[in-house]
N, C-alpha and C. Protein backbone atom coordinates (compact mmCIF):
# COMPACT_ATOMS: atom_id res chain seq x y z
N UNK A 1 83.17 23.30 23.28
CA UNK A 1 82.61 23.36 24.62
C UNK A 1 81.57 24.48 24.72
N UNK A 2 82.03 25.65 23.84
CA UNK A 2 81.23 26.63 24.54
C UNK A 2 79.59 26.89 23.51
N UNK A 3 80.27 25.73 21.94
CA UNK A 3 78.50 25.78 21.37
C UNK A 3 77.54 24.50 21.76
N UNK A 4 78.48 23.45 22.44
CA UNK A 4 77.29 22.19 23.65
C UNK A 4 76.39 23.41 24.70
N UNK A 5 77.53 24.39 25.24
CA UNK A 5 76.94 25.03 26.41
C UNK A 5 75.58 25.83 25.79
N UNK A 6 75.33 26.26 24.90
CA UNK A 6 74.81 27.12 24.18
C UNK A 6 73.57 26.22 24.04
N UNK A 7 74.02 25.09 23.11
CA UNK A 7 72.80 24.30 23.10
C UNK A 7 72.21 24.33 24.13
N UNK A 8 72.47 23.30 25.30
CA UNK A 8 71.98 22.80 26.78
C UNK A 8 71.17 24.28 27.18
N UNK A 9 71.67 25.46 27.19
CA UNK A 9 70.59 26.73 27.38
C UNK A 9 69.70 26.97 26.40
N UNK A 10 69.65 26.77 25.43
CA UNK A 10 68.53 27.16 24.28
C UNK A 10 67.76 25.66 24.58
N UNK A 11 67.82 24.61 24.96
CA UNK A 11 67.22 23.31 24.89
C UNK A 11 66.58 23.39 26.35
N UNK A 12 67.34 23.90 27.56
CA UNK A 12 66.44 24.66 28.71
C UNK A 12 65.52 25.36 28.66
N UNK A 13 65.97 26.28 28.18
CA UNK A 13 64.45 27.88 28.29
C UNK A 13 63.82 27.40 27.13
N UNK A 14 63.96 26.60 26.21
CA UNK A 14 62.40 26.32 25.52
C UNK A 14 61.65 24.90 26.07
N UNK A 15 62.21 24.17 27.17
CA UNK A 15 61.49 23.46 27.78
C UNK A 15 60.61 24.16 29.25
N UNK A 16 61.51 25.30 29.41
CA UNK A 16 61.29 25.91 30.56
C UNK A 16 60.01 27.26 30.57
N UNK A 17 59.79 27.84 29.20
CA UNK A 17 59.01 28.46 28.30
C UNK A 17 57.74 27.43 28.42
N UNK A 18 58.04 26.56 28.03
CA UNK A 18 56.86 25.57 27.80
C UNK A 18 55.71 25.11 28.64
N UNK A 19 56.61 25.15 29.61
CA UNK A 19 55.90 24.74 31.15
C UNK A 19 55.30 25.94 31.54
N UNK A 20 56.04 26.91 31.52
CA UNK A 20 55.12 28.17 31.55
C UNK A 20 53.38 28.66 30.94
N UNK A 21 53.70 28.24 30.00
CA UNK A 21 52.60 28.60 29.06
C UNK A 21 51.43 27.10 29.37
N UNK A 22 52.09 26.39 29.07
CA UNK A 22 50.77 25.05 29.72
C UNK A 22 50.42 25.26 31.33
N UNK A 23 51.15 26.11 32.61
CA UNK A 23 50.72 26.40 33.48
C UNK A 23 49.86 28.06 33.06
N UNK A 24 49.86 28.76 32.09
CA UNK A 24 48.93 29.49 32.19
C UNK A 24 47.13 29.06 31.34
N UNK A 25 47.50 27.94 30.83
CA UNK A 25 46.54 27.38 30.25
C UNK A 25 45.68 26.74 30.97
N UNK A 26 46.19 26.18 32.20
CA UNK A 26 45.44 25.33 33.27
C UNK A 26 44.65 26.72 34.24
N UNK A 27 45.22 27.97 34.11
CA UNK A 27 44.93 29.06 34.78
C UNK A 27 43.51 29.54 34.50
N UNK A 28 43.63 29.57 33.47
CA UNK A 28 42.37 30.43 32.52
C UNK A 28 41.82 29.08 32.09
N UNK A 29 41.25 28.54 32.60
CA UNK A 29 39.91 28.03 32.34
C UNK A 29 38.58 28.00 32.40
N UNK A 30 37.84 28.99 31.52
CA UNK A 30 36.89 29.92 32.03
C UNK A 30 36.16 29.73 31.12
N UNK A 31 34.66 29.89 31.36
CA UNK A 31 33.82 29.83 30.71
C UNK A 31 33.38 31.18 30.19
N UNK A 32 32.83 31.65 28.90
CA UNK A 32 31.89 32.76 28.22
C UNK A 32 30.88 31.94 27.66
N UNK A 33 29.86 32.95 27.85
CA UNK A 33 28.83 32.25 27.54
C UNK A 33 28.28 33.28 26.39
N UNK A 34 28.34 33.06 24.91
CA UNK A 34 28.02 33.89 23.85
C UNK A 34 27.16 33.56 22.96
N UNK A 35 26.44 34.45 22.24
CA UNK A 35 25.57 33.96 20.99
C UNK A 35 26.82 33.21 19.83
N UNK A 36 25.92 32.69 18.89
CA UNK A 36 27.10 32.07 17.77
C UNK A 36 26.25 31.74 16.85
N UNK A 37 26.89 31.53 16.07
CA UNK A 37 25.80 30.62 14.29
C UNK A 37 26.60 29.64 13.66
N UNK A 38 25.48 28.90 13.29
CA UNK A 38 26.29 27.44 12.52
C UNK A 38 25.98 27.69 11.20
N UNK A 39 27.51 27.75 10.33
CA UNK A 39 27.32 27.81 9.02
C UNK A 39 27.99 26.32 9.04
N UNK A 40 27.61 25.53 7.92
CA UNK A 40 27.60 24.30 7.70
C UNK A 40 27.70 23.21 8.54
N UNK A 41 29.05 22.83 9.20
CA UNK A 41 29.66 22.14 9.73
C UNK A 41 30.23 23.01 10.98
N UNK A 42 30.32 24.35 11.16
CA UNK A 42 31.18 25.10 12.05
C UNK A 42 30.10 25.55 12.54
N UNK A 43 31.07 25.96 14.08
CA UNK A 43 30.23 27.42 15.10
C UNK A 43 31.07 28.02 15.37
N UNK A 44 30.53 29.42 14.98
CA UNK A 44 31.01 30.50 15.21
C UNK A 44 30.23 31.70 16.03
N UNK A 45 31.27 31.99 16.80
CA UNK A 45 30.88 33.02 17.89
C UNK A 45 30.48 34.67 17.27
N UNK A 46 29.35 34.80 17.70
CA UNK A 46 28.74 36.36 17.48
C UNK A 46 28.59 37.36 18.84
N UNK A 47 29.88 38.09 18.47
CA UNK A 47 30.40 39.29 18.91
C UNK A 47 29.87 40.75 18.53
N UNK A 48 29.19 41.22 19.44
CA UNK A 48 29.29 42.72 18.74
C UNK A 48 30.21 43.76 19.55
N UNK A 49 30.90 44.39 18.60
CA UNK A 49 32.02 45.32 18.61
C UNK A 49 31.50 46.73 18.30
N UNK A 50 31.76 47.59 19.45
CA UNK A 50 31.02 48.92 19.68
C UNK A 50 32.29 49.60 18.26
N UNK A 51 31.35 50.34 17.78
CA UNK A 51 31.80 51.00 16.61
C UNK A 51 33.10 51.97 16.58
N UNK A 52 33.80 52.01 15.71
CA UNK A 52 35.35 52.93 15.83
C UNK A 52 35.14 53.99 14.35
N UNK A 53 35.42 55.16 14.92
CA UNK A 53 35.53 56.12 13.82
C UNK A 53 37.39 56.42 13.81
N UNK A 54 37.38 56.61 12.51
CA UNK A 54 39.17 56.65 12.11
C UNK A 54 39.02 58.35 11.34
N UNK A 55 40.20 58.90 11.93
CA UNK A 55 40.19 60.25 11.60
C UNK A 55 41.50 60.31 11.16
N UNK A 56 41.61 60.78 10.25
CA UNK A 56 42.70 61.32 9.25
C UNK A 56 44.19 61.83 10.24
N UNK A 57 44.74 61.66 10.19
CA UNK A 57 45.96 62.56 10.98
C UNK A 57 46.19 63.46 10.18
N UNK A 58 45.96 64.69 10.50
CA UNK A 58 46.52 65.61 10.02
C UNK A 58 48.16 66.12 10.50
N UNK A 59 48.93 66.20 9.29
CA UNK A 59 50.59 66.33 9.95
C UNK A 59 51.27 67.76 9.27
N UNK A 60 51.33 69.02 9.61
CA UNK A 60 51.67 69.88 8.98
C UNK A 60 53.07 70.39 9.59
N UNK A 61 53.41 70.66 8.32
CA UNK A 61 55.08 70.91 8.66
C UNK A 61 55.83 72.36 9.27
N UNK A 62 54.61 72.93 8.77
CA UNK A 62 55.21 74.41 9.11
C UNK A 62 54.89 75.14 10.28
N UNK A 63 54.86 75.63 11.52
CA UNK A 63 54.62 76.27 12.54
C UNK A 63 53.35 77.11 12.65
N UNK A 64 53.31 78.03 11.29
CA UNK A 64 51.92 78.43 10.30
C UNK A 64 51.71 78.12 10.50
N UNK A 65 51.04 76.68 9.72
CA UNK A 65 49.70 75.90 9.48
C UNK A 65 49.79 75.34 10.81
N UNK A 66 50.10 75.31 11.56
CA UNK A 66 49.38 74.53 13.17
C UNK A 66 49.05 75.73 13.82
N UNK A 67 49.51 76.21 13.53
CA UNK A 67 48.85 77.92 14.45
C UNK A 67 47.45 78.03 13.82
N UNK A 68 47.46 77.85 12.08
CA UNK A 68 46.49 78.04 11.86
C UNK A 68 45.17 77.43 11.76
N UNK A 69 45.88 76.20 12.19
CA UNK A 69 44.45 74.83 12.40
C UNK A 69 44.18 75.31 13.83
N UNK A 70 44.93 75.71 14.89
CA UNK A 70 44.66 75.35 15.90
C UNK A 70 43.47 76.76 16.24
N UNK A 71 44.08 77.74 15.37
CA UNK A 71 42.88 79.00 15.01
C UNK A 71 41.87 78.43 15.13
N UNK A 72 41.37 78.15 13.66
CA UNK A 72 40.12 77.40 13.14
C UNK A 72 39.82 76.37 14.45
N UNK A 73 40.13 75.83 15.31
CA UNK A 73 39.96 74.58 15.97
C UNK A 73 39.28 75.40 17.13
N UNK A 74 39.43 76.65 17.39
CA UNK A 74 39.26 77.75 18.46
C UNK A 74 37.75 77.80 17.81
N UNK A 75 37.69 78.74 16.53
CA UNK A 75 37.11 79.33 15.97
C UNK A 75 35.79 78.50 16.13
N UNK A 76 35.97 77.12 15.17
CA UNK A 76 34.61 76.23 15.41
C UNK A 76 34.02 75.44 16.78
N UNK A 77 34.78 76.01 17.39
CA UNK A 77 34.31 75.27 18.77
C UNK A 77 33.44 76.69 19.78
N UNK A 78 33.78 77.90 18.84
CA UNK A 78 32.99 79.14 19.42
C UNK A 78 31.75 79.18 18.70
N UNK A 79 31.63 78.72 17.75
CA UNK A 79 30.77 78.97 16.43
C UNK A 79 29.64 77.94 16.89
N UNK A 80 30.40 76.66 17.04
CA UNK A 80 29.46 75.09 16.70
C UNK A 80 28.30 75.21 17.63
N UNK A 81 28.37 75.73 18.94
CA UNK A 81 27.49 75.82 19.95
C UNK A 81 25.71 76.62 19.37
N UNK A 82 26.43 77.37 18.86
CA UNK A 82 25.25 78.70 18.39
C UNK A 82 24.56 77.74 17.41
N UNK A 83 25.34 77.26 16.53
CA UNK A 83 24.63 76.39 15.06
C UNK A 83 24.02 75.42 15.74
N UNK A 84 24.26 74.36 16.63
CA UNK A 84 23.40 73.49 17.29
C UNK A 84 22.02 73.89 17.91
N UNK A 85 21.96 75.03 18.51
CA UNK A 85 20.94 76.08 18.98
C UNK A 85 20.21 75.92 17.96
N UNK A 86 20.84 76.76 17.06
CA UNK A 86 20.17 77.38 15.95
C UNK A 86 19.32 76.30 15.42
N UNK A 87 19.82 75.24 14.98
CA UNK A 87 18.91 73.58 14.49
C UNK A 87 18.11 73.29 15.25
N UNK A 88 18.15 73.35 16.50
CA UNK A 88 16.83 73.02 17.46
C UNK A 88 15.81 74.04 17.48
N UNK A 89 15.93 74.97 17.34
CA UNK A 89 15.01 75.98 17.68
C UNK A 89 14.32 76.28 16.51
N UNK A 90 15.62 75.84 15.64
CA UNK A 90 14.83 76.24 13.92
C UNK A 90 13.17 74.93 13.95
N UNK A 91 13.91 73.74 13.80
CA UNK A 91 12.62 72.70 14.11
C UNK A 91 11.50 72.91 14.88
N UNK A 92 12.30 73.16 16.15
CA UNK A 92 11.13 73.45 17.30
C UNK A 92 9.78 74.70 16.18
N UNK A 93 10.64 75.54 15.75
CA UNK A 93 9.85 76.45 15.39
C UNK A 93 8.74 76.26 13.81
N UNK A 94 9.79 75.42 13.34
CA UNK A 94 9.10 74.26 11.80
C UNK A 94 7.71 74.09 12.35
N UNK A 95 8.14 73.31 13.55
CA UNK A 95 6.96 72.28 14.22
C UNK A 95 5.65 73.02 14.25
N UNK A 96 5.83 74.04 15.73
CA UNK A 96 4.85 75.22 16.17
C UNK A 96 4.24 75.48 15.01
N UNK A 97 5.33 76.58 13.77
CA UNK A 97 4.04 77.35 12.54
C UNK A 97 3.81 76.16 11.77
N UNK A 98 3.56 74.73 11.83
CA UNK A 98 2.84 74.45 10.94
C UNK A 98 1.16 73.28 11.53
N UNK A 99 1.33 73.94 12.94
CA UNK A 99 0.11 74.18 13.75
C UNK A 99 -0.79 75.25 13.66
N UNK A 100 0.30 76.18 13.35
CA UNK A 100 -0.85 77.55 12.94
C UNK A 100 -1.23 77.81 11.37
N UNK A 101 -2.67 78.16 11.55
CA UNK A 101 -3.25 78.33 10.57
C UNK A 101 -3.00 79.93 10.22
N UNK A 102 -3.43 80.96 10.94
CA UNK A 102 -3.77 82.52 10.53
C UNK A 102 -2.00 83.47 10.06
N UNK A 103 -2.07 83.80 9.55
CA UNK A 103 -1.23 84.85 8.83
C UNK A 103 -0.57 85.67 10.15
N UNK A 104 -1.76 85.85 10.62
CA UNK A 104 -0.86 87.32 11.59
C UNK A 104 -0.53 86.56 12.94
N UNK A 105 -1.28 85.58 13.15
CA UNK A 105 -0.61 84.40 14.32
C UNK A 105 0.80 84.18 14.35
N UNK A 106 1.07 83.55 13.08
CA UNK A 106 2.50 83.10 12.39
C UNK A 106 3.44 84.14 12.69
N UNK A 107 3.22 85.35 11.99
CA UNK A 107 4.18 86.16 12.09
C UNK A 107 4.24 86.99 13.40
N UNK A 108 3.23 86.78 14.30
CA UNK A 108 3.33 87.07 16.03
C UNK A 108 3.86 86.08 16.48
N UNK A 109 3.65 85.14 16.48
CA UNK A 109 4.60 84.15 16.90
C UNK A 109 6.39 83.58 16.44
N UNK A 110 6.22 84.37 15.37
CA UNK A 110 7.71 84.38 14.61
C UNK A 110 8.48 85.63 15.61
N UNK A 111 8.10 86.83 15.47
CA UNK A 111 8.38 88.08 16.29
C UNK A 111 8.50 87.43 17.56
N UNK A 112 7.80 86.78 18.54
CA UNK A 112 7.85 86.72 19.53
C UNK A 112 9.27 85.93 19.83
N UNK A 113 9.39 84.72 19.06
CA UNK A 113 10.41 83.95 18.82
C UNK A 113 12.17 84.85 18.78
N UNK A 114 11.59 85.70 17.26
CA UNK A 114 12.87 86.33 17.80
C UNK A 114 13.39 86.78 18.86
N UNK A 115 12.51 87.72 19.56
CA UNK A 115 12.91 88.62 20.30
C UNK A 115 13.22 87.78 21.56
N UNK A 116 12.76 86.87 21.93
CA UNK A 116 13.41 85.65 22.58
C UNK A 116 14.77 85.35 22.75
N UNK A 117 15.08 84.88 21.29
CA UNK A 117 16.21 84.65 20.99
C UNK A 117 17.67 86.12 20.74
N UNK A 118 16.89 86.86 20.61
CA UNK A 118 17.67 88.25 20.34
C UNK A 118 18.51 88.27 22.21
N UNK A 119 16.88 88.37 23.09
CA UNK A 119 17.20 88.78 24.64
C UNK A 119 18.24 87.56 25.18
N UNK A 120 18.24 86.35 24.68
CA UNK A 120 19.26 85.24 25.05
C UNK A 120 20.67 85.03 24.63
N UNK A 121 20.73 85.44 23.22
CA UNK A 121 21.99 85.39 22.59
C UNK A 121 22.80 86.55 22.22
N UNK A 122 21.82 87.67 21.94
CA UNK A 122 22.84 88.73 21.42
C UNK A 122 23.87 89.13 21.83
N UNK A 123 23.77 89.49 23.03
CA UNK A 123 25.24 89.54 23.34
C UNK A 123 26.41 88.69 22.71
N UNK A 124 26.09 87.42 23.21
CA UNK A 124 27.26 86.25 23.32
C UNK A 124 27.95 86.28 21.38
N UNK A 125 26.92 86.82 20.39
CA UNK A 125 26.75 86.96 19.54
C UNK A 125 27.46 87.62 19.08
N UNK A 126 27.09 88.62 19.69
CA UNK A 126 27.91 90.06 19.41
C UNK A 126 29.37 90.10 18.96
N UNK A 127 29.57 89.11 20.38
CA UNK A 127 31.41 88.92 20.91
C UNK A 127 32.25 88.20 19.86
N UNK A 128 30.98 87.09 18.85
CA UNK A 128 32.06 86.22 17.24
C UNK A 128 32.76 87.30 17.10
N UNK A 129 33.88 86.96 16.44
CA UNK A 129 34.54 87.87 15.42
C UNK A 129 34.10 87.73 14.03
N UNK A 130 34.44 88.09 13.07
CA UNK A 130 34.02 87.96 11.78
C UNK A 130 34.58 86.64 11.13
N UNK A 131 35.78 85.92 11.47
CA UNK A 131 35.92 84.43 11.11
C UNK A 131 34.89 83.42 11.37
N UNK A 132 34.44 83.75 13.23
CA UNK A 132 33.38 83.06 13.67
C UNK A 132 32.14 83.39 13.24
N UNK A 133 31.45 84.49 12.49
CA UNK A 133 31.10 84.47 11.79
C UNK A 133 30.51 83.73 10.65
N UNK A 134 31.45 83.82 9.68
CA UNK A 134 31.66 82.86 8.75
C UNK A 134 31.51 81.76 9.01
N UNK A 135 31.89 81.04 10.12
CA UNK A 135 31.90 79.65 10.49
C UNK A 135 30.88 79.55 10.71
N UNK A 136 30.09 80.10 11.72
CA UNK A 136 28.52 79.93 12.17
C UNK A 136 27.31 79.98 11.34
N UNK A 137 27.49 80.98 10.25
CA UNK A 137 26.57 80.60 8.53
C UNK A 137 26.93 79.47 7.84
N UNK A 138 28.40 78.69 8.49
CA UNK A 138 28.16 77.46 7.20
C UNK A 138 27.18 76.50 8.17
N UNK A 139 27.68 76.11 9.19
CA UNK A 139 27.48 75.81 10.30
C UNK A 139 26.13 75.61 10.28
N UNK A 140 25.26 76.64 10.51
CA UNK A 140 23.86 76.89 10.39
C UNK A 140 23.42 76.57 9.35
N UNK A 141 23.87 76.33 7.91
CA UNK A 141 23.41 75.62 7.05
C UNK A 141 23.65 73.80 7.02
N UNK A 142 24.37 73.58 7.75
CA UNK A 142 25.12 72.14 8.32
C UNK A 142 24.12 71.44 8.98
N UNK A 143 23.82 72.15 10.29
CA UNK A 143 22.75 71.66 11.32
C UNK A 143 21.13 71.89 10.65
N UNK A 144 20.54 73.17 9.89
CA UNK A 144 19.64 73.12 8.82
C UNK A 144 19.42 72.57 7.82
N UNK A 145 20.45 71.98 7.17
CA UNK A 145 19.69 72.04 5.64
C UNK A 145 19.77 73.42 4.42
N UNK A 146 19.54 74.29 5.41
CA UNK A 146 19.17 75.92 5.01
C UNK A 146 20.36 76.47 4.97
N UNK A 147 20.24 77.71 3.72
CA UNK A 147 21.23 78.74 4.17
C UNK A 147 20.51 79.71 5.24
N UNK A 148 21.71 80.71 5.44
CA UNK A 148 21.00 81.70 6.54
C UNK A 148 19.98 82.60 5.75
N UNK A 149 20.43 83.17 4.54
CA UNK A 149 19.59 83.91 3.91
C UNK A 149 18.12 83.23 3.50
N UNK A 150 18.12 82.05 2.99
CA UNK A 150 17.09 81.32 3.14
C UNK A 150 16.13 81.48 4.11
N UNK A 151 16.63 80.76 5.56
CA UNK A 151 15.77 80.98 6.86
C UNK A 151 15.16 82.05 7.13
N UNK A 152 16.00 83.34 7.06
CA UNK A 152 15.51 84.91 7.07
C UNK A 152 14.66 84.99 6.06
N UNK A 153 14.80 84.49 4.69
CA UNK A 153 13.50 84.63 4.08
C UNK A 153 12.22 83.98 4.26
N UNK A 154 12.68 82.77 4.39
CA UNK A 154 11.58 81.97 4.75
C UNK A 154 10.29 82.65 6.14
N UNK A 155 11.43 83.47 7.26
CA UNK A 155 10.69 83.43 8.22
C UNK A 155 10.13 85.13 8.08
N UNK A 156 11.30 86.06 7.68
CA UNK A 156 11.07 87.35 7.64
C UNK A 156 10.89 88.03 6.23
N UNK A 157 10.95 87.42 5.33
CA UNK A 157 10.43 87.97 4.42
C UNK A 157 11.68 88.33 3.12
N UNK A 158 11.47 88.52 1.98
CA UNK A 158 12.64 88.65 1.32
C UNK A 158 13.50 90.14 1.19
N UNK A 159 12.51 91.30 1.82
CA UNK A 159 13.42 92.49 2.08
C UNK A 159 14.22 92.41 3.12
N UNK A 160 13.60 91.81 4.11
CA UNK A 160 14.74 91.60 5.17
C UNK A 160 15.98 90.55 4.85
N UNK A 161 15.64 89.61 4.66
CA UNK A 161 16.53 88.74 4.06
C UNK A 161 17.75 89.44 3.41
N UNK A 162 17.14 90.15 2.17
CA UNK A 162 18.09 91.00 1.16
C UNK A 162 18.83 91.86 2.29
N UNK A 163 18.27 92.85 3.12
CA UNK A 163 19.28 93.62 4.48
C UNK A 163 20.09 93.32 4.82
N UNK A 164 20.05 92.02 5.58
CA UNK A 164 21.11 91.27 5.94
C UNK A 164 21.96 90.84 5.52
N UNK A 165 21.55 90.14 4.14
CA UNK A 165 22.70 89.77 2.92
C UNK A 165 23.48 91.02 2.76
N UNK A 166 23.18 92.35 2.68
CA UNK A 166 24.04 93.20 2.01
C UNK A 166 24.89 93.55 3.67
N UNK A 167 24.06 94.08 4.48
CA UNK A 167 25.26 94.03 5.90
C UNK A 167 26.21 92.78 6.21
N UNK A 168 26.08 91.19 5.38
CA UNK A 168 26.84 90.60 5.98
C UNK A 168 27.87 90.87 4.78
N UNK A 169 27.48 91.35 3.44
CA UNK A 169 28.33 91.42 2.80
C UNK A 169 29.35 92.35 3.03
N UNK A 170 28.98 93.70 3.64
CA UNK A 170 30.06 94.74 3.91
C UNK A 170 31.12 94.12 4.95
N UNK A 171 30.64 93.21 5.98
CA UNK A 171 31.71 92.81 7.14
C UNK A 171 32.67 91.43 6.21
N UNK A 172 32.10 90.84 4.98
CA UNK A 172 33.45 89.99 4.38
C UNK A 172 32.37 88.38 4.57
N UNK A 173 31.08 88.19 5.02
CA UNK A 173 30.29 87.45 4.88
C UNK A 173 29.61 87.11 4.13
N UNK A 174 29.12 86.25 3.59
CA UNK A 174 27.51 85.57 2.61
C UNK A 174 26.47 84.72 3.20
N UNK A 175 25.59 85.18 3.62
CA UNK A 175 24.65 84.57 4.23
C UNK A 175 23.72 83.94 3.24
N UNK A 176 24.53 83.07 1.85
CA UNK A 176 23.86 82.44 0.83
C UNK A 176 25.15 81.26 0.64
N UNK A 177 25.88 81.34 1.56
CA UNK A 177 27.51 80.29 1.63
C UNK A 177 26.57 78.76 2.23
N UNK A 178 26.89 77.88 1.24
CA UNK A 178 26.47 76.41 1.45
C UNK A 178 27.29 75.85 2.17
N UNK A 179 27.39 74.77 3.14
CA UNK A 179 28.29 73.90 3.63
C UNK A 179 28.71 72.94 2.77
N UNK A 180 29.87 72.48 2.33
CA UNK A 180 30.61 71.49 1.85
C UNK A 180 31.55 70.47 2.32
N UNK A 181 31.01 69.82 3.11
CA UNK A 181 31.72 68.59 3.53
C UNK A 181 32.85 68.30 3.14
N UNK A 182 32.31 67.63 1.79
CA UNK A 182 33.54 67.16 0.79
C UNK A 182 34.70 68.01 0.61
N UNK A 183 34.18 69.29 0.42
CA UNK A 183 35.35 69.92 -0.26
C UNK A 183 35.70 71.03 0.46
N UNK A 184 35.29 72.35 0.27
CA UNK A 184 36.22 73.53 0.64
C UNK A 184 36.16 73.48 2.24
N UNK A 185 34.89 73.03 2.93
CA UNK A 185 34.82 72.58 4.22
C UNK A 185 35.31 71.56 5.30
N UNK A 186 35.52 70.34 4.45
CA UNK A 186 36.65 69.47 4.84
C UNK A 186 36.84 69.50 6.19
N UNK A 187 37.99 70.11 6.74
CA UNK A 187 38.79 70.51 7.79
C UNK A 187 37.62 71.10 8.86
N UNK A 188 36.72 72.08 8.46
CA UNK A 188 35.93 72.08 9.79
C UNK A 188 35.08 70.89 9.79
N UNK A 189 34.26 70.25 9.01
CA UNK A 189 33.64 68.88 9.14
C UNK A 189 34.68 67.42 9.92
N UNK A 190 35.53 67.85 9.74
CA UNK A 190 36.48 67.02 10.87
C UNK A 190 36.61 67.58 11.97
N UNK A 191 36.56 68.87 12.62
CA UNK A 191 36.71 69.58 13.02
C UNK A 191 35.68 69.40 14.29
N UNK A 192 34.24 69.34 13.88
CA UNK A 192 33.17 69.27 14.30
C UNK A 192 32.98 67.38 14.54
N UNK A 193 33.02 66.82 13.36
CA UNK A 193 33.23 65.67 14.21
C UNK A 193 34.11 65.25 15.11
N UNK A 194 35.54 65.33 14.95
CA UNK A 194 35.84 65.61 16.68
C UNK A 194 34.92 66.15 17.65
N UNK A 195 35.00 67.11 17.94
CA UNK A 195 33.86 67.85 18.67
C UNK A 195 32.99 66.95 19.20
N UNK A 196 31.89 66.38 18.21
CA UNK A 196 31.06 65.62 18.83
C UNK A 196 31.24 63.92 19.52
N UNK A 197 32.19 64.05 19.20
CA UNK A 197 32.98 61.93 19.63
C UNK A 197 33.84 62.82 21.00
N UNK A 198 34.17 64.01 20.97
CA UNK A 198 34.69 64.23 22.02
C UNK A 198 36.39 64.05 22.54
N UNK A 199 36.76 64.06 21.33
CA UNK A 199 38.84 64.46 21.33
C UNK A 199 38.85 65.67 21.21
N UNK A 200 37.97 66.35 20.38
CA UNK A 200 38.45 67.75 20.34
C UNK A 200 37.65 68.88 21.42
């Protein structure tokens, strides 16, 4: 008696299921109106699908290492601002000296540039710590192309250049440090792309 009863309910709700679903079919009857292409015998619908970036999960076990990503996560989000600057202004400035022709133009207009940039940022500058630092020379080679020591030579000359190299060396810096994506950089290049997609 009680596996007839069993049946008669499983032989209900999948007739009763059924009706359901053919009343949502009569529901949605709707037209889209889409591009498509005929390969042989078929048409097929052409969709474009706004693009998805996939980011690694990072999963660390120890209390440490999330303190210490979440450091670094501080760190490049103090840093990244200045290096974006820094790439625009560097171009902007590409652009300008290679309008000028005269020697002492160039380097009046380089001076002027700095001191620009000295009266706008120094402070805020000031305030990196020496991690941010570090971050902001790879950084600046990221958004350049350039190292920092490079740029300083390129724009100020190679004694100055050399100055700076040796003062960034006493604070635990290299203003000749390349950016590496791939490798020792990794973690801030994820870091920064967050940043710019906008999770982090």
């Amino acid at each position: 008696m009680k596996e007839s009863l069993k049946y008669i309910v499983c032989i209900a709700l999948f007739f009763w299921t059924g009706q359901i679903l053919s009343a949502q079919e009569k529901e949605q009857d709707s037209k889209l109106l889409t591009r498509g292409i005929i390969l042989e015998e078929d048409t097929l619908a052409l969709i474009e699908l706004p693009g998805v970036s996939i980011y690694e999960k990072i999963d660390f076990d120890y209390l440490y290492l999330k303190r210490r990503y979440r450091r670094l996560i501080r760190n490049v989000k103090k840093a990244y601002p200045y290096a974006k600057i820094a790439g625009v202004r560097l171009r902007e400035l590409d652009n300008h000296l290679a309008t000028l022709g005269d020697e002492e133009e160039i380097q009046a207009f380089i001076d002027e540039a700095e001191k620009e940039i000295m009266q706008q940022f120094e402070k805020e500058v000031k305030r990196l710590t020496v991690t941010q630092g570090v971050i902001l020379v790879k950084l600046i080679d990221r958004e350049t192309g350039r190292t920092s020591y490079q740029v300083i030579k390129e724009l100020k000359g190679r004694l100055t250049a050399f100055f700076w190299q040796g003062i960034a060396r006493i604070f635990g810096n290299n203003l000749k440090t390349e950016y590496d994506p791939g490798g020792s950089d990794r973690i801030i290049e994820d870091i920064v792309l967050g940043i710019e997609a906008g999770f982090i």
